[in-house]
N, C-alpha and C. Protein backbone atom coordinates (compact mmCIF):
# COMPACT_ATOMS: atom_id res chain seq x y z
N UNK A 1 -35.51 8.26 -11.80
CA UNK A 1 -35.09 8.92 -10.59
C UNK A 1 -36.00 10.13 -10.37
N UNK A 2 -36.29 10.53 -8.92
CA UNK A 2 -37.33 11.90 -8.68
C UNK A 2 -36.56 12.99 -9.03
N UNK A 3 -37.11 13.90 -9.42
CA UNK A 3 -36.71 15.32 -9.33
C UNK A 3 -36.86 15.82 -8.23
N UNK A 4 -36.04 15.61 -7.82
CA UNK A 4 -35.64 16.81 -6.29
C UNK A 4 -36.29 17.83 -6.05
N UNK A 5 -36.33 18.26 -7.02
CA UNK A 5 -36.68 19.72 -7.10
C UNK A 5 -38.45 20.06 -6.85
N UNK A 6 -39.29 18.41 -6.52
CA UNK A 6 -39.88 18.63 -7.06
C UNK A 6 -40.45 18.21 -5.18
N UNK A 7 -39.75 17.90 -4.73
CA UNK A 7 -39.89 17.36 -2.86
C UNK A 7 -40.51 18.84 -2.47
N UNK A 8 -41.47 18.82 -1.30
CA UNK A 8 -42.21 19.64 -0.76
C UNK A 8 -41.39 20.33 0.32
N UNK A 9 -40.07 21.10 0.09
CA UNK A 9 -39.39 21.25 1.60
C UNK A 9 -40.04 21.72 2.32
N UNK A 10 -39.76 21.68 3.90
CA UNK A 10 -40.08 22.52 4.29
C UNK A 10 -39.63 23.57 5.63
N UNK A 11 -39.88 24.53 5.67
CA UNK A 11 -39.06 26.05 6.17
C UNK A 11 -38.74 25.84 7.29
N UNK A 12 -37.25 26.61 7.92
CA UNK A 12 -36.98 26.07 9.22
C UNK A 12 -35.92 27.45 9.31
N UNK A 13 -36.33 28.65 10.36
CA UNK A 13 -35.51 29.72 10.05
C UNK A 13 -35.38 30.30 8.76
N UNK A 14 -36.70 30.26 8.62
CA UNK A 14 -35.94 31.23 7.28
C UNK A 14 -35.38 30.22 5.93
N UNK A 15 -34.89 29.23 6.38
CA UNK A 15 -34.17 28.22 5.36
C UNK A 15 -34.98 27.33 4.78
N UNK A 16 -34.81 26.74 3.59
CA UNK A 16 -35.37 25.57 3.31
C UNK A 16 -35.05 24.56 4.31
N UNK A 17 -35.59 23.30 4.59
CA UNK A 17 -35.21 22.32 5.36
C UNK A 17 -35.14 21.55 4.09
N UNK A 18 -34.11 21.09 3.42
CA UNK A 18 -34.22 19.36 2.56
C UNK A 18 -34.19 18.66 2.59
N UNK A 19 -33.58 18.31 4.26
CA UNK A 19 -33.13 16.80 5.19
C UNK A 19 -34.76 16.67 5.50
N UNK A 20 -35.42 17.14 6.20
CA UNK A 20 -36.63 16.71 6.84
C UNK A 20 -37.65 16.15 5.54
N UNK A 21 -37.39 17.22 4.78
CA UNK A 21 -38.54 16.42 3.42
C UNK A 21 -38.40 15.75 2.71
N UNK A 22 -36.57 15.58 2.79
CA UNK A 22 -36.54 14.28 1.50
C UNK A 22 -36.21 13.10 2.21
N UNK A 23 -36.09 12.85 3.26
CA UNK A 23 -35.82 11.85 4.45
C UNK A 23 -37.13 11.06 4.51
N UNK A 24 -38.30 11.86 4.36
CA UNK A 24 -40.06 11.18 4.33
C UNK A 24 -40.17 10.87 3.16
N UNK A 25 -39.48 11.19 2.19
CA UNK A 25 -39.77 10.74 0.37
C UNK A 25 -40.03 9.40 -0.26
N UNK A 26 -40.05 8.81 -1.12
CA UNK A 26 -41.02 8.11 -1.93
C UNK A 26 -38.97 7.40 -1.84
N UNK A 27 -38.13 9.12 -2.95
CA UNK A 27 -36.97 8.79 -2.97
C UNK A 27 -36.18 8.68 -2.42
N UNK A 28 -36.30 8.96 -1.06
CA UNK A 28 -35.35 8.44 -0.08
C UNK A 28 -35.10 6.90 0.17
N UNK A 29 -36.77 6.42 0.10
CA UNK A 29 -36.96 5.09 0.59
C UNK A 29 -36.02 4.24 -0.79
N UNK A 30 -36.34 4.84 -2.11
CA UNK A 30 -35.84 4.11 -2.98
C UNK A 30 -34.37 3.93 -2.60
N UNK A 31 -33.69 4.87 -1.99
CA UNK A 31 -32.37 5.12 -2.33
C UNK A 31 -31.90 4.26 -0.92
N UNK A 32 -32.46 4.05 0.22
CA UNK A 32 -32.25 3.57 0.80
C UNK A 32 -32.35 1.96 0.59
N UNK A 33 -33.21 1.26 0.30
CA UNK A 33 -33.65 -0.04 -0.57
C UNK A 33 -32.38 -0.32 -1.41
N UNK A 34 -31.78 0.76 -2.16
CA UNK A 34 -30.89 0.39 -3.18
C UNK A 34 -29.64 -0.02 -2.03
N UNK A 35 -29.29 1.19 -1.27
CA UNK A 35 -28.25 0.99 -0.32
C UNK A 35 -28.10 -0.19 0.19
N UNK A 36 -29.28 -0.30 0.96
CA UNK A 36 -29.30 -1.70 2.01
C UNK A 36 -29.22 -3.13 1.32
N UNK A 37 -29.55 -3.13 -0.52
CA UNK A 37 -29.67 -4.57 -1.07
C UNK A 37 -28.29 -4.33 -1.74
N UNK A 38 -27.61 -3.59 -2.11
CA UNK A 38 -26.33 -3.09 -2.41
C UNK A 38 -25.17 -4.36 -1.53
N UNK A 39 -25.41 -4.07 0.13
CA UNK A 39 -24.76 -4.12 1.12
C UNK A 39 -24.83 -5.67 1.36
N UNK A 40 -26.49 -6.05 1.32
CA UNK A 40 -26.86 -7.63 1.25
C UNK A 40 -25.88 -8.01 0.23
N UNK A 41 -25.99 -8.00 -0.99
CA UNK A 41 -25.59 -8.35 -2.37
C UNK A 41 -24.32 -8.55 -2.37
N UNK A 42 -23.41 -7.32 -1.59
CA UNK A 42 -21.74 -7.23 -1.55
C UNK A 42 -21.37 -8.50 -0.47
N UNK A 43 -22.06 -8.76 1.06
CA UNK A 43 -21.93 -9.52 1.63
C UNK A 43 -22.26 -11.14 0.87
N UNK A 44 -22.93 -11.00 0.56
CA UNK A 44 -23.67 -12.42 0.18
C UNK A 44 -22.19 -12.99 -1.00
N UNK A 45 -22.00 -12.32 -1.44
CA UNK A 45 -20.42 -12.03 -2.83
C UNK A 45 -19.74 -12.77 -1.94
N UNK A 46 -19.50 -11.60 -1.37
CA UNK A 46 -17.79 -11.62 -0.54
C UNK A 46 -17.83 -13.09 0.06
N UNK A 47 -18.72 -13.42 0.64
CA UNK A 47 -18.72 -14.36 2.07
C UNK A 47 -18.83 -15.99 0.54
N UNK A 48 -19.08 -15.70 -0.24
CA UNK A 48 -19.49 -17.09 -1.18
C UNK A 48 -18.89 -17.16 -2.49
N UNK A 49 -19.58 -16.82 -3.49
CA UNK A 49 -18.81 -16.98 -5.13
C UNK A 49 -17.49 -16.02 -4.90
N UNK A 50 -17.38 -14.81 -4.09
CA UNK A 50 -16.40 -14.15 -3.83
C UNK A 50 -14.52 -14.57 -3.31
N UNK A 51 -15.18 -16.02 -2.53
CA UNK A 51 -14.45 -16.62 -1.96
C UNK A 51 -13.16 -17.59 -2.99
N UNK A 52 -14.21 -18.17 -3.47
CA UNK A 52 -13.77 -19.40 -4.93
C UNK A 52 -12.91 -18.02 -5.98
N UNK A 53 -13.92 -17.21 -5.90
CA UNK A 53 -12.80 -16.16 -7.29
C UNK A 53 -11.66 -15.95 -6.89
N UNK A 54 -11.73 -15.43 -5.19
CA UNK A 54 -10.55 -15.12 -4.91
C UNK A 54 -9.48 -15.81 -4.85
N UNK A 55 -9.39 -17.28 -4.55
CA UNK A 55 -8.65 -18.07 -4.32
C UNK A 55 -7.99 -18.60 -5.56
N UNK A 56 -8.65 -17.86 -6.56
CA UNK A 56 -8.51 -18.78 -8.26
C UNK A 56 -7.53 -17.96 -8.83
N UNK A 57 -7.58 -16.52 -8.19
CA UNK A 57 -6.80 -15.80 -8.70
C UNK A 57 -4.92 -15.30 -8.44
N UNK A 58 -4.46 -15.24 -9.32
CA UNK A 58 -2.86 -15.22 -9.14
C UNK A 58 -2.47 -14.25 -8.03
N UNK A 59 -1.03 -14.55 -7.12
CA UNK A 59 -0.88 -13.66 -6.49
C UNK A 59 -1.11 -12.80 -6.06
N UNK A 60 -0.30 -11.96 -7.25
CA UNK A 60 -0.63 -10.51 -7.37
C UNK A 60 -1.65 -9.85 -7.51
N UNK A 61 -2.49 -10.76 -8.06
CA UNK A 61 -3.87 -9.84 -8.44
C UNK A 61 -4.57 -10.34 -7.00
N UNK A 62 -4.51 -11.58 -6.38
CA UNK A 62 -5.12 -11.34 -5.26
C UNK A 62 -5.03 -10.70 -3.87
N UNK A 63 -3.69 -10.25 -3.98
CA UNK A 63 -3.29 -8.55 -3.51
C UNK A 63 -4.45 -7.90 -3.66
N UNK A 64 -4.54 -7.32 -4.74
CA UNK A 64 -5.68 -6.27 -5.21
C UNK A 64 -7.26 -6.27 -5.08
N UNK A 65 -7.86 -7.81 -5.27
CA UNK A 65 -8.90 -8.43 -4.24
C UNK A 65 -8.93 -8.26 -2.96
N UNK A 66 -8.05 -7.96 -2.19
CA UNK A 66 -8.10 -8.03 -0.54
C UNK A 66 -7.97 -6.85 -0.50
N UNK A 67 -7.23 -6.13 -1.24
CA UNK A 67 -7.53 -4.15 -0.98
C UNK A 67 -8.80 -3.50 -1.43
N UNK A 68 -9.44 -3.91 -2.71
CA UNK A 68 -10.40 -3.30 -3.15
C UNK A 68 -11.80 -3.50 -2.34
N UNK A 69 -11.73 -5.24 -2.13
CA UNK A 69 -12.76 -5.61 -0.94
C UNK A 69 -12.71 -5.02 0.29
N UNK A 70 -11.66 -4.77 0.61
CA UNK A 70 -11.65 -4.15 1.83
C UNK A 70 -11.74 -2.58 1.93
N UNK A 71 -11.84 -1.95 0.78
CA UNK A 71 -11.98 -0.76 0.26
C UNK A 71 -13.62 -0.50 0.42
N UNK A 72 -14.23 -1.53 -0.51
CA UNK A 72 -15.69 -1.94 -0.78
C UNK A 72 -16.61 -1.86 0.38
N UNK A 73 -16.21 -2.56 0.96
CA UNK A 73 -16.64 -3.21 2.77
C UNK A 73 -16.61 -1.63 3.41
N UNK A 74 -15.45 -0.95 3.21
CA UNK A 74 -15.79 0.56 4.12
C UNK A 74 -16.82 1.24 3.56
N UNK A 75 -17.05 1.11 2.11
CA UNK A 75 -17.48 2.12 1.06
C UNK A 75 -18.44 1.88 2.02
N UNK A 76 -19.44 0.77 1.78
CA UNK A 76 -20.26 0.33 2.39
C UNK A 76 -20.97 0.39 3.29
N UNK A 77 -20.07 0.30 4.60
CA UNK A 77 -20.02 0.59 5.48
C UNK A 77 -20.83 2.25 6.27
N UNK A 78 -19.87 3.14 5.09
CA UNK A 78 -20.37 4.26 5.34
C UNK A 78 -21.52 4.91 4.83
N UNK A 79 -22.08 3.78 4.04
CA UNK A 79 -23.08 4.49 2.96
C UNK A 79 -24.30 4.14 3.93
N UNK A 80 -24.45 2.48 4.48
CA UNK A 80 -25.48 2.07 5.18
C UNK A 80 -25.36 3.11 6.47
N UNK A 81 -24.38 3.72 7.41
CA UNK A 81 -24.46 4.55 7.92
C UNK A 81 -25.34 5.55 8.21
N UNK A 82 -24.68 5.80 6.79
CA UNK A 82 -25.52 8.13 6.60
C UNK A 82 -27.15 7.42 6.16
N UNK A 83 -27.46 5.99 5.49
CA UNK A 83 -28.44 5.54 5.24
C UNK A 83 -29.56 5.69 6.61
N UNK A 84 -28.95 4.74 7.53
CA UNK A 84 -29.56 4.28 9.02
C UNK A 84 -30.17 5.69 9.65
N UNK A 85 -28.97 6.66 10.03
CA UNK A 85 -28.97 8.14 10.23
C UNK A 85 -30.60 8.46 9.84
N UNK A 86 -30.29 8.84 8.40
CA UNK A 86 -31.25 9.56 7.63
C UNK A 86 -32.16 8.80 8.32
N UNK A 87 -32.97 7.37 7.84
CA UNK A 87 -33.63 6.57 8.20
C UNK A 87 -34.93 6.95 9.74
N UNK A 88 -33.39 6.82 10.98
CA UNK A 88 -33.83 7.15 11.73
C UNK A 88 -34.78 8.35 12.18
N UNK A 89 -33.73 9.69 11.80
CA UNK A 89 -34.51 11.02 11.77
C UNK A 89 -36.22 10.87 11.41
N UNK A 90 -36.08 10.35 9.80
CA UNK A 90 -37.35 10.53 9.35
C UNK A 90 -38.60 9.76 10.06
N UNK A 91 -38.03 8.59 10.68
CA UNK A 91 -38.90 7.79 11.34
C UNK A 91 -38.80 8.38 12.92
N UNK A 92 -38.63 9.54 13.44
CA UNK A 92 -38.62 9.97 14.44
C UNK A 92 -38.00 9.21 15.34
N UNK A 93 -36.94 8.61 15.50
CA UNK A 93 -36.31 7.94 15.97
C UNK A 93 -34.75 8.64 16.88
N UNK A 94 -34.76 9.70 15.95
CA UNK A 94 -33.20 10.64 16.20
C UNK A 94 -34.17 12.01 16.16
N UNK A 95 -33.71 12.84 17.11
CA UNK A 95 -33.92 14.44 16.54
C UNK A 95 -32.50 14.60 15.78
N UNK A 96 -33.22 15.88 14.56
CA UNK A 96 -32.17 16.67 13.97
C UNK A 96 -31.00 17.04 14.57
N UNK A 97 -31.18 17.27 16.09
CA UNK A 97 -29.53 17.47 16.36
C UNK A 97 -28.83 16.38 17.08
N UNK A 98 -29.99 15.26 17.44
CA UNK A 98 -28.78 14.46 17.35
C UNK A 98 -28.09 13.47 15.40
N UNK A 99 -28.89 13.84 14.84
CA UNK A 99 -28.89 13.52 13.78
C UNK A 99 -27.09 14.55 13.42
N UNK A 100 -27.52 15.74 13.60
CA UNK A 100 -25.97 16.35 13.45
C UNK A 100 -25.08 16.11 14.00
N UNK A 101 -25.31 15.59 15.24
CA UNK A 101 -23.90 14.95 15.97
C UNK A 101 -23.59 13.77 15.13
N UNK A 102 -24.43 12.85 14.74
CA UNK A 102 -23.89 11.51 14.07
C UNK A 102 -23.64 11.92 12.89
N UNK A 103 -23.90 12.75 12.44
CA UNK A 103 -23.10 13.50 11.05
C UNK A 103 -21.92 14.15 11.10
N UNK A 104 -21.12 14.44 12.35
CA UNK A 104 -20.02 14.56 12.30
C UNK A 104 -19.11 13.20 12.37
N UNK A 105 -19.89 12.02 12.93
CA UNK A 105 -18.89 11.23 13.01
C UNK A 105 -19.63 10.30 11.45
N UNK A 106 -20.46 10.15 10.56
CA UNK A 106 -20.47 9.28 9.92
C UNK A 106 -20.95 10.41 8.38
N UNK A 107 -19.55 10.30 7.92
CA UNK A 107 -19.20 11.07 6.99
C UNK A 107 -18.68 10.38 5.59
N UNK A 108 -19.49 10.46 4.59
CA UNK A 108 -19.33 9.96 3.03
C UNK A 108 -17.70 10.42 3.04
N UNK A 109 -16.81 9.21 2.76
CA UNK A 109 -15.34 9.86 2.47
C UNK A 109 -15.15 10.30 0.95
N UNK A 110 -14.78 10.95 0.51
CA UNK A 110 -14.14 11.15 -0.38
C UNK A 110 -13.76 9.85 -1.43
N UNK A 111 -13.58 9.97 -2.90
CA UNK A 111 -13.70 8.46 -3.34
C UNK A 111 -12.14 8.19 -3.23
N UNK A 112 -11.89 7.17 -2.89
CA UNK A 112 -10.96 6.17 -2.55
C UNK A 112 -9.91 6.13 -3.81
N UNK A 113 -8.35 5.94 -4.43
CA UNK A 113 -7.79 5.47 -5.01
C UNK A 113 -7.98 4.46 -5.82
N UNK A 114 -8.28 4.44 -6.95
CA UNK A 114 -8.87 2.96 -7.45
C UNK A 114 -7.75 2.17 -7.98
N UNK A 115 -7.82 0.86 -8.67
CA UNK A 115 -6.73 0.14 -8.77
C UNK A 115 -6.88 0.70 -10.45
N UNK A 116 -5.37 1.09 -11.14
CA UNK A 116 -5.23 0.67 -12.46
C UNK A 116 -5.81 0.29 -13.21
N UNK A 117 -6.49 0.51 -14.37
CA UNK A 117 -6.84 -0.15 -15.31
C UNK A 117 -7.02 -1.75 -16.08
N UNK A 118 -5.12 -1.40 -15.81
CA UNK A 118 -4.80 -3.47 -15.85
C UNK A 118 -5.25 -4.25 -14.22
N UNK A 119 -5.32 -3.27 -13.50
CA UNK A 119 -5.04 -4.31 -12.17
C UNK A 119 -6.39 -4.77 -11.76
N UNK A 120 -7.95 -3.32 -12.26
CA UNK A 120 -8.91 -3.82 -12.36
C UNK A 120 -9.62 -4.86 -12.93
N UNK A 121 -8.74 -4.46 -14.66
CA UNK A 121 -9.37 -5.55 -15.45
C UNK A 121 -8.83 -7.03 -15.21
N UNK A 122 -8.20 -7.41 -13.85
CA UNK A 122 -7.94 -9.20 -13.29
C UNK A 122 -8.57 -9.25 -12.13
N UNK A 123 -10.03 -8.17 -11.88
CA UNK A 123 -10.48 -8.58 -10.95
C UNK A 123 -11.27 -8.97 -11.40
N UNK A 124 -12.18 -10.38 -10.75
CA UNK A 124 -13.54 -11.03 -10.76
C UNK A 124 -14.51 -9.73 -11.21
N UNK A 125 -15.64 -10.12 -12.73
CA UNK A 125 -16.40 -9.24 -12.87
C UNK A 125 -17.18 -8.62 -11.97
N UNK A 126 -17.98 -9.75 -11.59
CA UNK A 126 -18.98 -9.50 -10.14
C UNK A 126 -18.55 -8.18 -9.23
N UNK A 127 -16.48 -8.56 -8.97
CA UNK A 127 -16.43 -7.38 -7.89
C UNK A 127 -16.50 -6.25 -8.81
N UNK A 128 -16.28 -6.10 -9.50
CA UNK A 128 -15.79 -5.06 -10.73
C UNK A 128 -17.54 -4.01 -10.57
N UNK A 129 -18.26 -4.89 -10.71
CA UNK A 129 -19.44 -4.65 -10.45
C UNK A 129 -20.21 -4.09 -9.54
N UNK A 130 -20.07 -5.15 -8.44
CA UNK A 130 -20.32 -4.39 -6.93
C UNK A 130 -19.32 -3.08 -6.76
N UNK A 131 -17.98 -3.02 -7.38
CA UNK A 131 -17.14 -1.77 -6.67
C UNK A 131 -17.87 -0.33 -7.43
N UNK A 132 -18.34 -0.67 -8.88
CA UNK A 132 -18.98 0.14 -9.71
C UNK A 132 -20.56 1.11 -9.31
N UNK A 133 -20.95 0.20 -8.64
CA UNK A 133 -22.30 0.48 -8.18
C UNK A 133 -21.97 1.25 -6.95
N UNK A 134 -21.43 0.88 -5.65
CA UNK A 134 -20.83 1.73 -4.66
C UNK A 134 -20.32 2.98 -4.64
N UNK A 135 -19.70 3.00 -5.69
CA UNK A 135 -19.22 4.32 -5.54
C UNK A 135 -20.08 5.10 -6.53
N UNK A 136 -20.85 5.06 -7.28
CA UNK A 136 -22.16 5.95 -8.08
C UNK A 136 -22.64 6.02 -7.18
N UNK A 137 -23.35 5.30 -5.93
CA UNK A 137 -24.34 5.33 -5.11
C UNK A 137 -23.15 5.88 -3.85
N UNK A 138 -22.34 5.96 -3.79
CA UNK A 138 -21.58 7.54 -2.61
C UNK A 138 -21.61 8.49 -3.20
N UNK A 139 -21.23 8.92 -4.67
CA UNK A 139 -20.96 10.27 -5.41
C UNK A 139 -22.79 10.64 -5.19
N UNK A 140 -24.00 9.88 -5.32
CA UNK A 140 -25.04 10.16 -5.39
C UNK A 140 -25.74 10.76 -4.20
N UNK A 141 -24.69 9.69 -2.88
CA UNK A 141 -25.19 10.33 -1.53
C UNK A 141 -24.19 11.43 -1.06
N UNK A 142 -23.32 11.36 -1.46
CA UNK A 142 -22.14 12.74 -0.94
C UNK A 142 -22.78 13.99 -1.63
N UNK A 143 -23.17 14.00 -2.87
CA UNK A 143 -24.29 15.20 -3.05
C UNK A 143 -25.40 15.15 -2.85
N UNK A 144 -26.21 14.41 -2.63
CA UNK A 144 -27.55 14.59 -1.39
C UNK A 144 -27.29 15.39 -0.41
N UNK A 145 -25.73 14.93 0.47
CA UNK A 145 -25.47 15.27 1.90
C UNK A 145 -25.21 16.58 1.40
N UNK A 146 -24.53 16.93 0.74
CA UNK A 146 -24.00 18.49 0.86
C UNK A 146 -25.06 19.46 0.54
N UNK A 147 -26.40 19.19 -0.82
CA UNK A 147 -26.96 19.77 -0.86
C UNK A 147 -27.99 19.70 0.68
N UNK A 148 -28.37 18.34 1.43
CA UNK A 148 -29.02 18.69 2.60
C UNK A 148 -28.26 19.49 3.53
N UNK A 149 -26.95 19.38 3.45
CA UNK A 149 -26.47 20.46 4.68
C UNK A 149 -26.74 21.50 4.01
N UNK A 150 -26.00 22.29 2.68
CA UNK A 150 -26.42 23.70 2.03
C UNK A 150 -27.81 24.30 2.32
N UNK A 151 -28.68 23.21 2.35
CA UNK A 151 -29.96 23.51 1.94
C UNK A 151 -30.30 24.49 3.75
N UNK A 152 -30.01 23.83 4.56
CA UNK A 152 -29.97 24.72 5.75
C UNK A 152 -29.61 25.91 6.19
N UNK A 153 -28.56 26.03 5.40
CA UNK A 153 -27.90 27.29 5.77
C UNK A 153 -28.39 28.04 5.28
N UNK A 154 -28.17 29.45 6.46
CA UNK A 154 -28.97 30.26 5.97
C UNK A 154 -28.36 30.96 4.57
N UNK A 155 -29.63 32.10 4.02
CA UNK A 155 -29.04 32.61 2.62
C UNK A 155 -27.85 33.32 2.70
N UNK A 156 -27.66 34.18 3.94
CA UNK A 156 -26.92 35.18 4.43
C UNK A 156 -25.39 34.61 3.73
N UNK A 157 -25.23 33.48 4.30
CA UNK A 157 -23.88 32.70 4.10
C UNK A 157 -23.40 32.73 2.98
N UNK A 158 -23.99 33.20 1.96
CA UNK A 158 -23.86 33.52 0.38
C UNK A 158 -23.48 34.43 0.81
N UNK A 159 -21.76 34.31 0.35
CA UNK A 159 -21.11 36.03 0.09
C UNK A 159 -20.90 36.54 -1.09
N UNK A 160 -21.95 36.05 -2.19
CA UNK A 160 -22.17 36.99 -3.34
C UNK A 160 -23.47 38.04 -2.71
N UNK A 161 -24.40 37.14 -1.98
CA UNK A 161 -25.40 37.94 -1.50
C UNK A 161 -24.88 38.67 -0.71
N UNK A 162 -24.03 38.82 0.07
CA UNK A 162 -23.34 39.77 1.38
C UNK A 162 -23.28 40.92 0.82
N UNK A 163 -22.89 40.52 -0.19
CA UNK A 163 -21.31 41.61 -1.09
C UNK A 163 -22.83 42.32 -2.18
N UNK A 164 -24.32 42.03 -2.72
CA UNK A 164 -24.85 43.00 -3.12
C UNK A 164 -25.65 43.22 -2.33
N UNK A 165 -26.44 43.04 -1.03
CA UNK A 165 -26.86 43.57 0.26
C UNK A 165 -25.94 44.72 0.17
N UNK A 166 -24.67 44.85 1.06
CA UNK A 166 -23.95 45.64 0.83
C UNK A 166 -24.18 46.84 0.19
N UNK A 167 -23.91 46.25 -1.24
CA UNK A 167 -23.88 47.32 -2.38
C UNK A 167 -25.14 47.80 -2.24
N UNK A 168 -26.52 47.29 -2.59
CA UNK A 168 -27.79 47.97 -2.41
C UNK A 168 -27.98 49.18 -1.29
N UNK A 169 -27.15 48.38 0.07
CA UNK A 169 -27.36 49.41 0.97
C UNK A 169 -26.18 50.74 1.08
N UNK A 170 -25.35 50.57 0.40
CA UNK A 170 -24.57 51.85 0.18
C UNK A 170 -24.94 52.81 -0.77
N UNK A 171 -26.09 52.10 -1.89
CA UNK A 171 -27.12 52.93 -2.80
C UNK A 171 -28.29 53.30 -2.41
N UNK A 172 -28.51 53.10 -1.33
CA UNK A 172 -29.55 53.43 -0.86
C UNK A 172 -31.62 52.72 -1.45
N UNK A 173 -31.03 51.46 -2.16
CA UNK A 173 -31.96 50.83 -2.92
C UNK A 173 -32.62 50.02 -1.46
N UNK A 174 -32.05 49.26 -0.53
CA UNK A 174 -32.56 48.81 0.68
C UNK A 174 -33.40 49.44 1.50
N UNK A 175 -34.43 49.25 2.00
CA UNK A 175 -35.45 49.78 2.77
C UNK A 175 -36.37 49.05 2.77
């Protein structure tokens, strides 16, 4: 995996920009590639060997197949999203603010309720698998997203920095 740290940002107000430089990256593209064959891979499941597992399986547990898949399918859903988004921007396709408008509506949720222990271990490996990979690859893009939004804001917004600005300037160390 790249070191982040190691992307060329670049300045926008004063701020780092991290959306604009890691959106053109080597690792974006990777991470996007992973997303999009992720999404192939879950469909190609679901729609085929997904089908036969499901049907093989008892009742109750295929309760838990039709929630988790359908759990999966959003995960999904939202990941190729913030994917496309990003995508676009970098390929000049979206400006940055409309890029922020579609970032209010296509938002990494929070991770989902998972099934039990026992209730997982009677699901088909495969899904067990695909559900495993999805959600590493949201926890991976939900902190991308937050550090690209952080990364914008300005420093000011740090109210540890407020609070010794402040102090410096009531000591008279500011000038």
């Amino acid at each position: 995996m790249t070191d982040l740290t190691m992307l060329r940002p670049e300045v926008e107000d004063g701020a780092i920009s991290f959306a604009r430089g890691f959106v053109k990256s080597d690792a974006f593209m990777l991470l996007f590639r992973e997303g999009m064959g992720l999404v192939e891979a879950t469909a190609s499941y679901l729609d085929g060997e997904g089908r036969g597992e499901s049907a093989a399986l008892p009742r109750e547990v295929s309760l838990t197949y039709a929630t988790e898949s359908m759990r999966l399918t959003t995960r999904l859903m939202q990941i190729a999203s913030w994917l496309l988004v990003q995508r676009a921007v970098a390929e000049g396709e979206m400006s940055a603010e409309q890029a922020r408008t579609e970032h209010n509506k296509v938002r990494i949720a929070e991770p989902m309720l998972q099934p039990t222990s026992a209730e997982a271990e009677r699901l088909p490996q495969r899904l067990r698998d695909l559900i495993g990979h999805s959600i590493r690859l949201q926890d991976r893009i939900r902190n991308l997203d937050e550090q690209m939004s952080g990364a914008v804001r300005r420093a000011a917004a740090n109210p540890v920095r407020g609070q010794l600005e402040s102090l410096q300037a009531r000591l008279g160390l500011l000038g």
